[in-house]
Protein backbone atom coordinates (compact mmCIF):
# COMPACT_ATOMS: atom_id res chain seq x y z
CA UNK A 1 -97.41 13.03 32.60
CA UNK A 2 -97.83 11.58 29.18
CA UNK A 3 -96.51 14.58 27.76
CA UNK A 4 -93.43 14.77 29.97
CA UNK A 5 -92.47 10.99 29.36
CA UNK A 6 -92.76 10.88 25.47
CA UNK A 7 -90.52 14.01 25.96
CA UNK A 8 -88.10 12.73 27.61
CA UNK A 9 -87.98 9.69 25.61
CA UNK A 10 -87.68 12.00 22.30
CA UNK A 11 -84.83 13.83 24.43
CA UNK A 12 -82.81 10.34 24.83
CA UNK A 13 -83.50 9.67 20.94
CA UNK A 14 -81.84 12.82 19.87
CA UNK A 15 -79.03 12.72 22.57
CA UNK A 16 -78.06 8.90 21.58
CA UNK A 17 -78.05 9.76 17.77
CA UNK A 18 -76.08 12.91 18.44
CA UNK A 19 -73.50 10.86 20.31
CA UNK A 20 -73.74 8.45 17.65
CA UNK A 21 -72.22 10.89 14.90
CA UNK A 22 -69.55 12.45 17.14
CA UNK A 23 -68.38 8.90 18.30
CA UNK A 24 -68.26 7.86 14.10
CA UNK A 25 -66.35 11.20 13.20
CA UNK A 26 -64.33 11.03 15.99
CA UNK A 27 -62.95 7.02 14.75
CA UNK A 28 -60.84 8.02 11.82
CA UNK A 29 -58.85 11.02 14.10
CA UNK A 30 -57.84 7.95 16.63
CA UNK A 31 -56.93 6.33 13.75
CA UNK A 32 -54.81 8.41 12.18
CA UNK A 33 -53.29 9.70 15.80
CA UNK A 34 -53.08 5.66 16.15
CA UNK A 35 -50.73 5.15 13.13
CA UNK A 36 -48.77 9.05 13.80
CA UNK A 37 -47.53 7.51 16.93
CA UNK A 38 -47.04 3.73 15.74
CA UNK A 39 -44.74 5.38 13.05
CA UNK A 40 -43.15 7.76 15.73
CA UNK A 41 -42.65 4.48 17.71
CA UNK A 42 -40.70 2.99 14.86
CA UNK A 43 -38.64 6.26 14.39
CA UNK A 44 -37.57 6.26 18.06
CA UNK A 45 -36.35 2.68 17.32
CA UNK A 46 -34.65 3.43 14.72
CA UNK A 47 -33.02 6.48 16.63
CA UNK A 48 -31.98 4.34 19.38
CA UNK A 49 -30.23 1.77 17.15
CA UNK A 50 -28.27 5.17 15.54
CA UNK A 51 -27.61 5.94 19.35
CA UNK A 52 -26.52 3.10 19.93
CA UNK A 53 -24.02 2.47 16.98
CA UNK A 54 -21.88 5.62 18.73
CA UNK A 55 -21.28 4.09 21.98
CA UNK A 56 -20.57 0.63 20.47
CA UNK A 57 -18.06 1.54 18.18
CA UNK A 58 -15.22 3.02 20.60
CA UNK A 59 -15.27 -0.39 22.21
CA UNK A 60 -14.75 -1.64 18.74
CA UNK A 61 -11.33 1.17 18.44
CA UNK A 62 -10.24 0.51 21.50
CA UNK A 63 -10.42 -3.62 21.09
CA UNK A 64 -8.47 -2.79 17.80
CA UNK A 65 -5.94 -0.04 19.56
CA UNK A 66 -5.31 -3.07 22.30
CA UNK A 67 -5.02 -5.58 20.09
CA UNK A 68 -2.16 -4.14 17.38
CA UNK A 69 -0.43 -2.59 21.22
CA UNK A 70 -0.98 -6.05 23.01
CA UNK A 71 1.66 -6.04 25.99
CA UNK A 72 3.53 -8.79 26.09
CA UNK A 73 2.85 -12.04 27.69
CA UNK A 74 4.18 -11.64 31.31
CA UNK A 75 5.94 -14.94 30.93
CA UNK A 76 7.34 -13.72 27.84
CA UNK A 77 8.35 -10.07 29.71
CA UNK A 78 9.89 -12.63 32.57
CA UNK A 79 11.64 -14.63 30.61
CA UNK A 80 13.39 -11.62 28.95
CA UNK A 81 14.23 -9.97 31.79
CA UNK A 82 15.80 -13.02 33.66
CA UNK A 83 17.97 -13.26 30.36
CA UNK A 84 19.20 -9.83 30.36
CA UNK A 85 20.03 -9.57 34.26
CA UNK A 86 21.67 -13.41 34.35
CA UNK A 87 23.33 -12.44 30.96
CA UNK A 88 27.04 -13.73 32.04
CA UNK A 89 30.08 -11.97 30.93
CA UNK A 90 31.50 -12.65 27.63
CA UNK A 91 33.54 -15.20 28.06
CA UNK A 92 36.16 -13.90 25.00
CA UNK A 93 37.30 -10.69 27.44
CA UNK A 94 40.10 -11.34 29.87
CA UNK A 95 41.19 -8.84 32.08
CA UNK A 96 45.12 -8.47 32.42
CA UNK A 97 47.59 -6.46 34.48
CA UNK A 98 51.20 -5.34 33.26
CA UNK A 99 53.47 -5.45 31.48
CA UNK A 100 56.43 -6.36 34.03
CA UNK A 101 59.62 -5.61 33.19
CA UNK A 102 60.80 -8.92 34.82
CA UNK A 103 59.26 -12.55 34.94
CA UNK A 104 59.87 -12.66 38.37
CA UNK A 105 58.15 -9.72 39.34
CA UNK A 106 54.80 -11.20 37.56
CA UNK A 107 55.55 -14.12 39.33
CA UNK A 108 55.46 -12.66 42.89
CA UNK A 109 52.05 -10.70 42.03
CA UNK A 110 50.60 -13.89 40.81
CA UNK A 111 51.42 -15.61 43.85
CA UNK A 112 50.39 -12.98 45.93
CA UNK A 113 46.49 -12.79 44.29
CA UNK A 114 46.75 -16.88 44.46
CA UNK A 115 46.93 -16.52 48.51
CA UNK A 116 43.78 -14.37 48.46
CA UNK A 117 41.81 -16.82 46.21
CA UNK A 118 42.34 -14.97 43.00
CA UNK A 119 43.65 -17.50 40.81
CA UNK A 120 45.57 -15.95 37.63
CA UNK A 121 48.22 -16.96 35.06
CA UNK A 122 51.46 -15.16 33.53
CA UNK A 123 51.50 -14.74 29.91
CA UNK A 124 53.07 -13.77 26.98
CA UNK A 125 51.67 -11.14 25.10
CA UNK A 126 52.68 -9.97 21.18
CA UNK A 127 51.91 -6.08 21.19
CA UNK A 128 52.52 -4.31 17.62
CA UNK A 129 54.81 -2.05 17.09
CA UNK A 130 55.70 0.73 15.47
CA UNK A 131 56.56 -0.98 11.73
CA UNK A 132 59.81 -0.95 9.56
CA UNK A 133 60.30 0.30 6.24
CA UNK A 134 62.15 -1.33 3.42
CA UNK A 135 63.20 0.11 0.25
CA UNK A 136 64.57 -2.34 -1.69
CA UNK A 137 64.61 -3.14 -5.79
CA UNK A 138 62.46 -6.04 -7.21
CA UNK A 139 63.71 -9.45 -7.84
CA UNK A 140 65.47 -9.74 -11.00
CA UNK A 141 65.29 -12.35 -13.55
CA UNK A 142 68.17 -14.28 -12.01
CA UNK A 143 70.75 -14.61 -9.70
CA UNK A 144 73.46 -13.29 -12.47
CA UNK A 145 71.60 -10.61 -13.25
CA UNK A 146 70.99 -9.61 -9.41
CA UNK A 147 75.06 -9.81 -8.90
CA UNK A 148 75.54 -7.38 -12.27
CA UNK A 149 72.85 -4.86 -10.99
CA UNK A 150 74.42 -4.91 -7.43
CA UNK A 151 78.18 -4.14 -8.79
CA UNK A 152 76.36 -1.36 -10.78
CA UNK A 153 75.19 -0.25 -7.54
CA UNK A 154 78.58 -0.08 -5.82
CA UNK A 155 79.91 1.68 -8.34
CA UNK A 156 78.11 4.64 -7.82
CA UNK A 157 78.65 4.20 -4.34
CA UNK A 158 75.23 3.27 -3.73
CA UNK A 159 74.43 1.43 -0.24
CA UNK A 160 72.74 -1.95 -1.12
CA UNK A 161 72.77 -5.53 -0.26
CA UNK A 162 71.76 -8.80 -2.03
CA UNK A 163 68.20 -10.70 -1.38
CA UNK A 164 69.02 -14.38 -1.29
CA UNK A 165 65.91 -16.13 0.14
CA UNK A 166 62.29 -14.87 0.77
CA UNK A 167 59.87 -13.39 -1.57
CA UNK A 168 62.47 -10.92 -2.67
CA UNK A 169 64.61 -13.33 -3.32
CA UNK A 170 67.47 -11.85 -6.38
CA UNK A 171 66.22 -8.37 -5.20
CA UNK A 172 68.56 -5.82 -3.62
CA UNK A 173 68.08 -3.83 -0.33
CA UNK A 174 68.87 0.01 -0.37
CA UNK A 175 67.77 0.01 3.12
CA UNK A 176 65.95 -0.60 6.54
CA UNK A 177 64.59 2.31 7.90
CA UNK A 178 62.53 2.59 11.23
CA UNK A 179 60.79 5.80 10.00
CA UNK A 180 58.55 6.67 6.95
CA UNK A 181 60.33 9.89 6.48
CA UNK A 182 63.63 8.45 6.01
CA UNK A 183 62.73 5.75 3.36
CA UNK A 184 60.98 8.02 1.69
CA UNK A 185 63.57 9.96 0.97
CA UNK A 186 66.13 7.33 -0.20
CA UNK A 187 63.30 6.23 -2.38
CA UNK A 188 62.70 9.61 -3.94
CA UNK A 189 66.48 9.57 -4.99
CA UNK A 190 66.94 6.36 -6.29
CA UNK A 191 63.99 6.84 -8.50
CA UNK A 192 65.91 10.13 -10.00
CA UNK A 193 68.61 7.75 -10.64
CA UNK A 194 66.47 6.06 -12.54
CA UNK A 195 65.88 2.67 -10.69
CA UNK A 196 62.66 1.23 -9.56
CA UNK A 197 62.97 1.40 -6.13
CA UNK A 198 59.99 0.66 -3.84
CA UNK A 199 59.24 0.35 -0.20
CA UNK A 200 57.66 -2.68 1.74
CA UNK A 201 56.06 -2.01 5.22
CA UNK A 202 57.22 -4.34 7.54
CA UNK A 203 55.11 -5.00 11.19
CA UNK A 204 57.03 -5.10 14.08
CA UNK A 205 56.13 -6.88 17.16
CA UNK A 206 56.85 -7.06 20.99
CA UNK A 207 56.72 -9.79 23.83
CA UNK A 208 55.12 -8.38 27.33
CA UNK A 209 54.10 -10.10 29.85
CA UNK A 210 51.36 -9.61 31.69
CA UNK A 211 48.94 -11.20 34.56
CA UNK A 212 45.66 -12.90 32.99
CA UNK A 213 42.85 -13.24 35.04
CA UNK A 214 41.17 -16.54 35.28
CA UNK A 215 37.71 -16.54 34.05
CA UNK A 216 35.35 -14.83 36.58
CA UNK A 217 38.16 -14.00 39.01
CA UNK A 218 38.33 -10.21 38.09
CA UNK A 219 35.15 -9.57 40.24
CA UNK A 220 37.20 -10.20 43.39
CA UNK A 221 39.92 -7.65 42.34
CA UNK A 222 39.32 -4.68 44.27
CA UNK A 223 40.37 -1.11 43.68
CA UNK A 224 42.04 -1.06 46.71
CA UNK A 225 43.88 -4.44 46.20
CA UNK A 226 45.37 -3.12 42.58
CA UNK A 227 46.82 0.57 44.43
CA UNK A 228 48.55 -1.94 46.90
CA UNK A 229 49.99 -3.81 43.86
CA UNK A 230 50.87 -0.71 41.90
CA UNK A 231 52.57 0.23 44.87
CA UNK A 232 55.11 -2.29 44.44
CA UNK A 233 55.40 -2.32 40.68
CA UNK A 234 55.73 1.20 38.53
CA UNK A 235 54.20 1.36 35.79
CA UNK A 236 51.57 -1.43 35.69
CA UNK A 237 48.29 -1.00 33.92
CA UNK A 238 45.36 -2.99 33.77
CA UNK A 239 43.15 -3.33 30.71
CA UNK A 240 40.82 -6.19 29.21
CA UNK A 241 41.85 -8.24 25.56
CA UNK A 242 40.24 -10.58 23.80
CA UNK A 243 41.23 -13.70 25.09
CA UNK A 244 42.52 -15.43 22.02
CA UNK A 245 44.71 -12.39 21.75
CA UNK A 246 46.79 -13.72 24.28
CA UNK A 247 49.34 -16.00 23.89
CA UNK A 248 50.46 -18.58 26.56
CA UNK A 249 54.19 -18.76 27.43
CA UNK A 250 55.21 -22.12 28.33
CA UNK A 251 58.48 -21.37 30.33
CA UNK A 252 56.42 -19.37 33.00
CA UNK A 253 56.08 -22.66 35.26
């Protein structure tokens, strides 16, 4: 029994120092394994900050993208769009019908519109014309000269007239013509003849009258209204002017 227990015992010994040295070798292995996956910890930080940076920075674009294409302030959008739907008419356009050959005729068609509630006013209205053409010769030095070059005239049976007032004043007509063609012409020849003719364009102007809507009235004109009026009175047009354009004609009381 002795021999059984001290072998036992001797059995332990060996078996606890053999478990001794494995457990020692084994230390630096965990060790090392220890600090391989503390440093593989810090790389998968690391990696999730770089992960991260991707998904962060299109909310960085698109706060940019918004803020240089910021919509505009609905107040703002409002605002404008109550301006350019309540934007009144200009108030320099008036709206006119005519001409009529007679003032009583405008008269009647005014009256007429003022029993409906559609208040208008007869005016006068200057429309150009076609213009005039003048060939003349320049004012001369004086009056005694003017005479002398006018006899000269005459006596080569030469149509012409004196200039006493006016800018061309001493100068001598050779004629009013109503068409470029013509002056041109007589121009051509007196400048053969060896004068210095030249040719002044004269506008030409025209009274009509014509039915001017008061302001904001033209809205109750209807289509139907103005073939009922044209009915009556060939030839009448209606078109819009600027209003000081027109001018007012006192005698249409």
């Amino acid at each position: 029994m002795r021999w059984i227990f001290i072998v036992l015992l001797m059995c332990n010994g060996i078996y606890f120092l053999w478990q001794n040295y494995l457990l020692q070798g084994a230390i630096p292995a965990v060790m090392s394994q220890s600090v391989a996956v503390g440093s593989a910890e810090a790389r998968l930080v690391l990696l999730a900050e770089v992960e991260d940076m991707p998904t962060a920075q299109p909310v960085l674009v698109a706060q940019e993208v918004a803020a240089e294409v910021s919509p505009v302030p609905a107040d703002s959008a409002a605002k404008a769009g109550s301006e350019l739907v309540s934007a009144p008419a200009d108030p320099g356009i008036c709206w006119q019908i005519g001409p009529f050959r007679e003032e009583v005729s405008g008269k009647q068609v005014v009256s007429r519109l003022a029993s409906l509630d559609i208040a208008l006013k007869l005016e006068s209205v200057e429309i150009p014309g076609k213009p005039d053409y003048w060939v003349h010769l320049p004012p001369q030095v004086s009056r005694k000269a003017a005479i002398k070059l006018l006899r000269e005239l005459q006596a080569k049976k030469i149509d012409s007239f004196l200039i006493t007032e006016g800018e061309l004043a001493n100068g001598l007509s050779l004629g009013f013509f109503t068409e470029e063609v013509r002056a041109r012409k007589v121009y051509d020849q007196r400048v053969k003849q060896g004068y210095g003719a030249q040719i002044k364009v004269v506008p030409r102007t025209y009274t009509e009258l014509w039915a001017v809507f008061e302001v904001g009235e033209y809205g109750k004109f209807s289509d139907a209204l103005w073939e009922t009026i044209k009915e009556g009175n060939k030839g009448l047009e209606r078109r819009k002017n600027y209003c000081d354009k027109i001018a007012s004609a006192d005698n249409f009381d």
